[in-house]
Protein backbone atom coordinates (compact mmCIF):
# COMPACT_ATOMS: atom_id res chain seq x y z
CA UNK A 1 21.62 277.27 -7.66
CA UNK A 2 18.97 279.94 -6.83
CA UNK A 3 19.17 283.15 -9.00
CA UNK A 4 18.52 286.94 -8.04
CA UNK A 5 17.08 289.09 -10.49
CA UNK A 6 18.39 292.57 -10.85
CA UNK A 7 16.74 295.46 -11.20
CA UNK A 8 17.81 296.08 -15.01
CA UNK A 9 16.66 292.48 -15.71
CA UNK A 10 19.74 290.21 -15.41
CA UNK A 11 19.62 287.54 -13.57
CA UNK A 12 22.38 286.77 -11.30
CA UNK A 13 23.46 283.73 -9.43
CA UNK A 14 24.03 283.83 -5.78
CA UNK A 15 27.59 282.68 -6.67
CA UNK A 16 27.85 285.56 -8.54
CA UNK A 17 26.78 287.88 -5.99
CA UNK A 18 29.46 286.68 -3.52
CA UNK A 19 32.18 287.44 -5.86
CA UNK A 20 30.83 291.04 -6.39
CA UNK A 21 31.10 291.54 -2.68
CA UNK A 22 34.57 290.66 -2.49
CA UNK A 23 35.61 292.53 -5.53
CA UNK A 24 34.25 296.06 -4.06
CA UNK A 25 35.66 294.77 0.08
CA UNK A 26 39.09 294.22 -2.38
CA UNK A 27 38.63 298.10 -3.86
CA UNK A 28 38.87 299.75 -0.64
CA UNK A 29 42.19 297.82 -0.04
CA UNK A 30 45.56 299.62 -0.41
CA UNK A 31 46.55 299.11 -4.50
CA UNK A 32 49.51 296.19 -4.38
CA UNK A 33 51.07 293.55 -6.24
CA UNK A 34 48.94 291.02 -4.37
CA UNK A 35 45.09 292.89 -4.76
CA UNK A 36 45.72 293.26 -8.52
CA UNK A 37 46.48 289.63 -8.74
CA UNK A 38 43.19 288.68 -6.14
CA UNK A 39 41.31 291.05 -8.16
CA UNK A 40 41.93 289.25 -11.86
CA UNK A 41 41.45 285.99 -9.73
CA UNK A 42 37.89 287.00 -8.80
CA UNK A 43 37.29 288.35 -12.37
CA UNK A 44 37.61 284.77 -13.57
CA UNK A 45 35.46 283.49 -11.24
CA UNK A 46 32.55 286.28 -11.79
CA UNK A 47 32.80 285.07 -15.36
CA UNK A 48 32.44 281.43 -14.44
CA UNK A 49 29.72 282.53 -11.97
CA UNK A 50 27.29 284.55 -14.58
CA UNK A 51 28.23 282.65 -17.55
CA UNK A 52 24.76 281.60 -19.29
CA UNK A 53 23.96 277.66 -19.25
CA UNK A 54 27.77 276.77 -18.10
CA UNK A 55 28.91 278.16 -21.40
CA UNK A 56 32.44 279.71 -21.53
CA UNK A 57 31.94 282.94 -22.79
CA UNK A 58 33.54 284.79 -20.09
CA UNK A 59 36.79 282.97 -20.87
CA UNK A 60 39.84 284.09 -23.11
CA UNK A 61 40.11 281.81 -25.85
């Protein structure tokens, strides 16, 4: 997968980049029940997304 460096240095994956954009289209929703739970949703996959050599740091143990 190609990655995008970042300004500060961290490299990010395109994956990752997708999931940003729908976290901040998901912050100019109305708060509910239903953006909270798309929000954590998207959380886990940002972690899967930028996780360093598939490792699961991002994930609750």
């Amino acid at each position: 997968m190609p990655t995008v460096f970042r300004p500060q240095g961290r490299a990010m994956t395109l994956a990752s980049e997708e999931v940003n954009r729908r976290i901040r289209h998901l912050m100019h929703q109305p708060a509910s029940k239903q953006r909270a739970e798309e929000y954590t949703r998207l959380l886990v996959l940002w972690a899967e997304a930028t996780a360093p050599n598939g490792s699961a740091w991002g994930k609750a143990a």
